[in-house]
PDB file of N, CA and C in Angstrom:
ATOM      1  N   UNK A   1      25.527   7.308   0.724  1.00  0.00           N
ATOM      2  CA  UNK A   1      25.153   5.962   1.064  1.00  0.00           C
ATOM      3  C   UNK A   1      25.613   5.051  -0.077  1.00  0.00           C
ATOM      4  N   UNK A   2      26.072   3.799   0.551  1.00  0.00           N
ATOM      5  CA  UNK A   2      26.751   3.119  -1.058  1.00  0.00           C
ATOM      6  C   UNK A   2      25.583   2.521  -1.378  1.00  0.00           C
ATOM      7  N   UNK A   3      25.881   1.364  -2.250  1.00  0.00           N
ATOM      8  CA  UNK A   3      24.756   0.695  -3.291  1.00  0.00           C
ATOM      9  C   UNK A   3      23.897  -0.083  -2.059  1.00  0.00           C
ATOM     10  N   UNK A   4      25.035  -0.950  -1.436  1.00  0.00           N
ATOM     11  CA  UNK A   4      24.717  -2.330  -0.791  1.00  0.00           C
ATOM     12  C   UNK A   4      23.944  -1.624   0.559  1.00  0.00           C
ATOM     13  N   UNK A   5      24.499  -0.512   0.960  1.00  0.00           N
ATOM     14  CA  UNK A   5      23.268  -0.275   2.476  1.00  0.00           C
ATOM     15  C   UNK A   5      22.018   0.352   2.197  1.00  0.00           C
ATOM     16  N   UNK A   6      22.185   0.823   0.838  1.00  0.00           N
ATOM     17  CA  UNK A   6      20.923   1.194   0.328  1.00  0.00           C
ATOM     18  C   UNK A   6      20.051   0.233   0.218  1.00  0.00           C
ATOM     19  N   UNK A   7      20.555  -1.220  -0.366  1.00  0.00           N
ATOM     20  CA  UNK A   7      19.711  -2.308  -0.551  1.00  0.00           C
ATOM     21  C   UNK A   7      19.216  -2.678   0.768  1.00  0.00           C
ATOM     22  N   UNK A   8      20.251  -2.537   1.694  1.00  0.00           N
ATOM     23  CA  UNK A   8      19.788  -3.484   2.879  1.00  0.00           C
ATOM     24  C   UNK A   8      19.105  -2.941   3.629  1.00  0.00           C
ATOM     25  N   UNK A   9      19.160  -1.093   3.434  1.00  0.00           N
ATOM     26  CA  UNK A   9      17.965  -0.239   4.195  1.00  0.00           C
ATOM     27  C   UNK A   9      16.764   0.029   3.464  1.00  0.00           C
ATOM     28  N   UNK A  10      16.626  -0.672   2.491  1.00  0.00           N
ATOM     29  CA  UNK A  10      15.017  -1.192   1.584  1.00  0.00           C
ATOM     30  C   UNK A  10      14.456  -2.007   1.745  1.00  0.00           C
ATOM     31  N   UNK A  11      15.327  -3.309   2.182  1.00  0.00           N
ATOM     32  CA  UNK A  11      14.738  -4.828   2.174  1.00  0.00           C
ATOM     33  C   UNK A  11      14.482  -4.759   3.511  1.00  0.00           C
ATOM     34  N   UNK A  12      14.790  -4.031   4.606  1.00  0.00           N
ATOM     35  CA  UNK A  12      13.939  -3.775   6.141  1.00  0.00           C
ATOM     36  C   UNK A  12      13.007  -2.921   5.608  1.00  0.00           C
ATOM     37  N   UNK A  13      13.397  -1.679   5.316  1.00  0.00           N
ATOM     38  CA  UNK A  13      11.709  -0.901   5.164  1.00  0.00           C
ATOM     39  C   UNK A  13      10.611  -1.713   4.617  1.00  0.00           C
ATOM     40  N   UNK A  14      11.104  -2.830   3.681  1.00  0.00           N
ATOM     41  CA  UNK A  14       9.936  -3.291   3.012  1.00  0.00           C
ATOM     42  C   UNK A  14       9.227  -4.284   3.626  1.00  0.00           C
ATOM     43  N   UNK A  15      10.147  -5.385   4.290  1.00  0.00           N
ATOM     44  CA  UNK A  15       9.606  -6.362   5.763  1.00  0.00           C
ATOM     45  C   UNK A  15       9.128  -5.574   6.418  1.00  0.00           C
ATOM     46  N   UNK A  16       9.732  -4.822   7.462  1.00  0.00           N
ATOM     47  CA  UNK A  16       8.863  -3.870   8.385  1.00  0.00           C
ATOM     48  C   UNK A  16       7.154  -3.798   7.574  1.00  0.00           C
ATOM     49  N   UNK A  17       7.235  -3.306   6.746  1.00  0.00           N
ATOM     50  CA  UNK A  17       6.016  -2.734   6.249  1.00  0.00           C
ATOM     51  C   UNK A  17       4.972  -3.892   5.870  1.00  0.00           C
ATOM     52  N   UNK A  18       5.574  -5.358   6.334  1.00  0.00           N
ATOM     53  CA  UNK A  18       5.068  -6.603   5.722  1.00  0.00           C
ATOM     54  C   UNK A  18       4.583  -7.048   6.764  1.00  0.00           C
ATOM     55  N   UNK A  19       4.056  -6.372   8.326  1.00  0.00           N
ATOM     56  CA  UNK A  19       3.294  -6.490   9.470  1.00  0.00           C
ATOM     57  C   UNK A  19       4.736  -8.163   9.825  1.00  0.00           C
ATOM     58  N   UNK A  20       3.304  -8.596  10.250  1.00  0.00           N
ATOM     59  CA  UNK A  20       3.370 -10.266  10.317  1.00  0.00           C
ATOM     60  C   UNK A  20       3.916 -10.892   9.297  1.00  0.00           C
ATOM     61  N   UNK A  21       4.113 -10.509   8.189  1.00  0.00           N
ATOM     62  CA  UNK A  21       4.351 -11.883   7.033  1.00  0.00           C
ATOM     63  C   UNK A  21       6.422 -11.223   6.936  1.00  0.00           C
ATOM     64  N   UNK A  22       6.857 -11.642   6.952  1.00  0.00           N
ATOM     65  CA  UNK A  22       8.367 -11.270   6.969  1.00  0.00           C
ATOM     66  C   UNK A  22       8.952 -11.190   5.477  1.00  0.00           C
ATOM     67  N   UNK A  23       8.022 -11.549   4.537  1.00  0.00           N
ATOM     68  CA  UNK A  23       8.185 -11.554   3.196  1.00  0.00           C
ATOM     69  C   UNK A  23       7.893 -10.085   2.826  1.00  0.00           C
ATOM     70  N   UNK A  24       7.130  -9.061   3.138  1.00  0.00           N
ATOM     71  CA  UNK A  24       6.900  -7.769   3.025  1.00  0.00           C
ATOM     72  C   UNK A  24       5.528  -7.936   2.685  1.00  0.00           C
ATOM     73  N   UNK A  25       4.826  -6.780   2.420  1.00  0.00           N
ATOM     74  CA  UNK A  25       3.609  -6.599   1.864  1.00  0.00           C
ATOM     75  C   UNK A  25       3.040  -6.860   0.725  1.00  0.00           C
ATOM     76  N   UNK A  26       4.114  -7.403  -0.533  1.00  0.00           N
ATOM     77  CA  UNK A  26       3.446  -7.654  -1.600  1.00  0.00           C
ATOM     78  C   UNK A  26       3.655  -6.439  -2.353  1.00  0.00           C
ATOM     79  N   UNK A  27       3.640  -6.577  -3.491  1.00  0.00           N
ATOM     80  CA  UNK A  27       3.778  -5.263  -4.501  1.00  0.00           C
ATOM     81  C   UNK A  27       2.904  -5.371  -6.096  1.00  0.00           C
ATOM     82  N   UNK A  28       2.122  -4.469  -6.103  1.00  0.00           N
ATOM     83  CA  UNK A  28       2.328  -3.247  -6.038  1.00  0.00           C
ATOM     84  C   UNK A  28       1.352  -2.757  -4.319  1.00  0.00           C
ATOM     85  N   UNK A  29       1.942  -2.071  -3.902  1.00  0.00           N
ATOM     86  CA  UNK A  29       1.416  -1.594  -2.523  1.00  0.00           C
ATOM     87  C   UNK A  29       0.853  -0.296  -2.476  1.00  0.00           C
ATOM     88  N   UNK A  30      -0.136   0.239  -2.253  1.00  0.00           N
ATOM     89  CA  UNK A  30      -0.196   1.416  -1.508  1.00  0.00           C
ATOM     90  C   UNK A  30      -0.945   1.786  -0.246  1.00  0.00           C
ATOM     91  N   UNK A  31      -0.624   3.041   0.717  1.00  0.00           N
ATOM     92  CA  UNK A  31      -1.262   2.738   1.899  1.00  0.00           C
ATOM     93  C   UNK A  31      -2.258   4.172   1.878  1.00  0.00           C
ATOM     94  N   UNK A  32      -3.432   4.073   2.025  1.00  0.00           N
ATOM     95  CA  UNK A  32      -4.396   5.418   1.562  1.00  0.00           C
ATOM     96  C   UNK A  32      -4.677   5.744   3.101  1.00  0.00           C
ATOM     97  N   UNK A  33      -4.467   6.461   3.932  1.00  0.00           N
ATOM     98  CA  UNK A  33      -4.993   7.196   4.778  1.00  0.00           C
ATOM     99  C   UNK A  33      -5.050   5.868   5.925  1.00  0.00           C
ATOM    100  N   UNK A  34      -3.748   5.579   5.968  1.00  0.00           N
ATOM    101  CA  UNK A  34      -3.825   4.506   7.270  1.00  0.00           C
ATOM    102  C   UNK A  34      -4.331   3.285   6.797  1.00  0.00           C
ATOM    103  N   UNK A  35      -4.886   2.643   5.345  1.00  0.00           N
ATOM    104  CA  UNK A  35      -5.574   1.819   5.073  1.00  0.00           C
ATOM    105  C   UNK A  35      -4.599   1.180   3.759  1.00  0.00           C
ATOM    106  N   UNK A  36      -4.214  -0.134   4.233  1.00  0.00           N
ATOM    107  CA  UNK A  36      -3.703  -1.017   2.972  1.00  0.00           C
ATOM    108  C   UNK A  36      -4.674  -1.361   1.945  1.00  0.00           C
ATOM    109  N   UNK A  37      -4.433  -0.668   0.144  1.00  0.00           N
ATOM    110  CA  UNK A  37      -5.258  -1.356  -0.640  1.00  0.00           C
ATOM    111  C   UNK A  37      -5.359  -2.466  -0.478  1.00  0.00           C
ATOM    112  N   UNK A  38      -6.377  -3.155  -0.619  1.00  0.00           N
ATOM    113  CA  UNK A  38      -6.217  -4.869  -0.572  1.00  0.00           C
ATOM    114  C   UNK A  38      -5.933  -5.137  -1.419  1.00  0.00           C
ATOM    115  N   UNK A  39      -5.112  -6.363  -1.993  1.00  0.00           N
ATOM    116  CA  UNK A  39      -4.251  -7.254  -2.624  1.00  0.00           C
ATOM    117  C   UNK A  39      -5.150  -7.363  -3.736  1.00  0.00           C
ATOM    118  N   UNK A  40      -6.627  -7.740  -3.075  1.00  0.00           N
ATOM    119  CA  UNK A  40      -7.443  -8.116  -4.415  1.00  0.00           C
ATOM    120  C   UNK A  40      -7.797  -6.861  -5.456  1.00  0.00           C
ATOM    121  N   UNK A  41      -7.881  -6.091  -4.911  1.00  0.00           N
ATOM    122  CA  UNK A  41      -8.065  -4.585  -5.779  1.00  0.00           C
ATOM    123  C   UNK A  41      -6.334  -3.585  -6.060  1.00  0.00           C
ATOM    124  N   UNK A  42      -5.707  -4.510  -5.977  1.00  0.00           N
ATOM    125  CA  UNK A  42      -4.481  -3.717  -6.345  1.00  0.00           C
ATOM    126  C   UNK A  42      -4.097  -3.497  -8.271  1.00  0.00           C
ATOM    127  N   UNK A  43      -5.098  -3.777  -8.645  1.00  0.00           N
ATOM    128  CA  UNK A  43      -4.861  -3.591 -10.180  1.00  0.00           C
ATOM    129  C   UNK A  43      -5.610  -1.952 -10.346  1.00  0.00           C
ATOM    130  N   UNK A  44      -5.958  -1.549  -9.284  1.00  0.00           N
ATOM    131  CA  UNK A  44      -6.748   0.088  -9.488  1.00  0.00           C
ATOM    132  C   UNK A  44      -4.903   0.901  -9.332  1.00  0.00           C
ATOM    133  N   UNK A  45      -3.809   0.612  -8.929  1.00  0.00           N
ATOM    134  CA  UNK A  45      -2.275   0.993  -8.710  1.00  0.00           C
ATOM    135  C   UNK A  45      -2.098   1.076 -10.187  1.00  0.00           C
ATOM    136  N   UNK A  46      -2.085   0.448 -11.085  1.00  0.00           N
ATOM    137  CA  UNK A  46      -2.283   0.495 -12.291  1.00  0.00           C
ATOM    138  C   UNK A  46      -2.789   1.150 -13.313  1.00  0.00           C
ATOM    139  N   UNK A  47      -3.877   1.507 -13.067  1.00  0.00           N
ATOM    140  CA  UNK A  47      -4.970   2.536 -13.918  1.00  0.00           C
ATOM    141  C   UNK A  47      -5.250   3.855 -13.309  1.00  0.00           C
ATOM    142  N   UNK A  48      -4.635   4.824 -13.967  1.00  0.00           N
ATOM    143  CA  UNK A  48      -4.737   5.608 -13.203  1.00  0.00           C
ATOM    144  C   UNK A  48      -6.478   6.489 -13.076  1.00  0.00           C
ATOM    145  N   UNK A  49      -7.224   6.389 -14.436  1.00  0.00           N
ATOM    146  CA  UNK A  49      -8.712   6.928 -13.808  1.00  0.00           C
ATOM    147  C   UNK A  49      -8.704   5.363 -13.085  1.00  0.00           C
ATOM    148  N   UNK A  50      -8.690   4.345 -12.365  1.00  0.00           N
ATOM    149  CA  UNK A  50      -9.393   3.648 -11.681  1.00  0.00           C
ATOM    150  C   UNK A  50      -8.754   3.956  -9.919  1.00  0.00           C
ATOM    151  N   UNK A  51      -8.123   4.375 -10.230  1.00  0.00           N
ATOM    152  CA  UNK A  51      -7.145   5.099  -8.876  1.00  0.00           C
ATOM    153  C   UNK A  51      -7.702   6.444  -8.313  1.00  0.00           C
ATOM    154  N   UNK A  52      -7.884   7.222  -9.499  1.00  0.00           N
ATOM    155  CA  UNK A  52      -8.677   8.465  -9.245  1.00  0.00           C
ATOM    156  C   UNK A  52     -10.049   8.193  -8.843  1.00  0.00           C
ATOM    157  N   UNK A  53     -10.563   7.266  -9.315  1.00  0.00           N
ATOM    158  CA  UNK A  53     -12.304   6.435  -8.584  1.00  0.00           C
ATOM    159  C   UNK A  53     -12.196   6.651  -7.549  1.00  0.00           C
ATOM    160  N   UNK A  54     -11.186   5.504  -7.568  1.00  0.00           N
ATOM    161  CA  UNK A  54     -10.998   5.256  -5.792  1.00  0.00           C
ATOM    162  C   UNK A  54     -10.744   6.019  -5.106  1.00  0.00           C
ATOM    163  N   UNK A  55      -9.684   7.064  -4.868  1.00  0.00           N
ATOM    164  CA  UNK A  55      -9.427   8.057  -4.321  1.00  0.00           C
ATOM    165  C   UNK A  55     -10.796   9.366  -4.459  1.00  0.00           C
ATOM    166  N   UNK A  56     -11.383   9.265  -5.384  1.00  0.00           N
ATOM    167  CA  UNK A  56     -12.625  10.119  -4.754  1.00  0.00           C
ATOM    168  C   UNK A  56     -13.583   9.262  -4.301  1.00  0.00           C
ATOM    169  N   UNK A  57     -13.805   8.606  -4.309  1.00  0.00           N
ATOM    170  CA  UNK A  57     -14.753   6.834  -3.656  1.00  0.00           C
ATOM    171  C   UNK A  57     -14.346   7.487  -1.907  1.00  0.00           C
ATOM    172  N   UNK A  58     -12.636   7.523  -1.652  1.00  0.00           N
ATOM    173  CA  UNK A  58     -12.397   7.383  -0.087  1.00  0.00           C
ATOM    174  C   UNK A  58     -12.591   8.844   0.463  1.00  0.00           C
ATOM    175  N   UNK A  59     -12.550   9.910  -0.576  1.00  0.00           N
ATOM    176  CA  UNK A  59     -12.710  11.282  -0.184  1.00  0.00           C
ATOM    177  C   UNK A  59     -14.359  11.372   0.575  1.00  0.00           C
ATOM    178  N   UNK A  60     -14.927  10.582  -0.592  1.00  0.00           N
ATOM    179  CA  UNK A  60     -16.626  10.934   0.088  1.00  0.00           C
ATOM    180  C   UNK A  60     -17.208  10.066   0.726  1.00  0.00           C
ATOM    181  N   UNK A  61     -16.495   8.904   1.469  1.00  0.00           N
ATOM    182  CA  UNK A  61     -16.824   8.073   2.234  1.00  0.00           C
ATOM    183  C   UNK A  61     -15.451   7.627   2.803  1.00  0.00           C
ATOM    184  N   UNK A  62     -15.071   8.811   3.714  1.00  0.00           N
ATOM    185  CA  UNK A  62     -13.718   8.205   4.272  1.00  0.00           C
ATOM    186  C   UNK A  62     -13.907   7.074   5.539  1.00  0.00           C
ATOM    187  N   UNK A  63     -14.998   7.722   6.141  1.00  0.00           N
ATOM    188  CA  UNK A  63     -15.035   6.584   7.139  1.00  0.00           C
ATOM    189  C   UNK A  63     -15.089   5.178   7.045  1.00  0.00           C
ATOM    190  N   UNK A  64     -16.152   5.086   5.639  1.00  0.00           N
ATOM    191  CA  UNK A  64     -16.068   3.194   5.112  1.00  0.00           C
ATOM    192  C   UNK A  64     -14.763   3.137   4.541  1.00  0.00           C
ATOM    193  N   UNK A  65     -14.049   3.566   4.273  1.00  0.00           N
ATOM    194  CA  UNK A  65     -12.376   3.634   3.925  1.00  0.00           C
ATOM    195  C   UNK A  65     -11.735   2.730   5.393  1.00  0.00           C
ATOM    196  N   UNK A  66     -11.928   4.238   5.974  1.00  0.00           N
ATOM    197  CA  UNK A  66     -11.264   3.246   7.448  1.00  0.00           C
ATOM    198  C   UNK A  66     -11.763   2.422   8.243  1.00  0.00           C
ATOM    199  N   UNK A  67     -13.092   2.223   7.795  1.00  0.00           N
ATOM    200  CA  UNK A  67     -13.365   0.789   8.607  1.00  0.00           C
ATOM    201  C   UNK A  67     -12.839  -0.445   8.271  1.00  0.00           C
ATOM    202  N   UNK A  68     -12.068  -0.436   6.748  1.00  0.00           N
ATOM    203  CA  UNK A  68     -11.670  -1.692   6.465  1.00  0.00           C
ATOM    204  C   UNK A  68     -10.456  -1.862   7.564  1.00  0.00           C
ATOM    205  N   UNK A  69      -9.925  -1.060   8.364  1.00  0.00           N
ATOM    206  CA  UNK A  69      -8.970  -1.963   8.601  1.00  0.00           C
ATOM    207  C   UNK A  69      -7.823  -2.405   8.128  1.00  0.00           C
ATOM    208  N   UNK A  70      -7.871  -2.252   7.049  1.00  0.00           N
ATOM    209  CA  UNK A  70      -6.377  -4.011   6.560  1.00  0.00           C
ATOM    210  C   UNK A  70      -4.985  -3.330   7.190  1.00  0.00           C
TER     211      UNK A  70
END
């Protein structure tokens, strides 16, 4: 794959992944079990014991995980 279709098959994966907003999702992103971190708690992408919280936070309460939705 050259440079340039690489770019241009990133900048769709990343819109695609940006629902509704055509700008993309915002970064830093991650998607936990069907569930977009929210934007406002995306500084836990960062820290990794605050990531590990969270990720055992959604292990023992997966269902309030997926009720958010986003």
């Amino acid at each position: 794959m050259k440079y340039r279709d690489f770019v241009t098959k990133s900048e769709q994966a990343y819109e695609s992944a940006g629902e509704d907003d055509p700008r993309g999702p915002g970064t830093p992103t991650a998607v936990i079990n069907g569930v977009r971190v929210p934007e406002g708690s995306a500084a836990v992408l960062y820290d990794q014991e605050l990531f590990n919280q969270l990720l055992e936070e959604i292990k023992a309460q997966p269902g309030r995980w997926a009720s958010l939705g986003l």
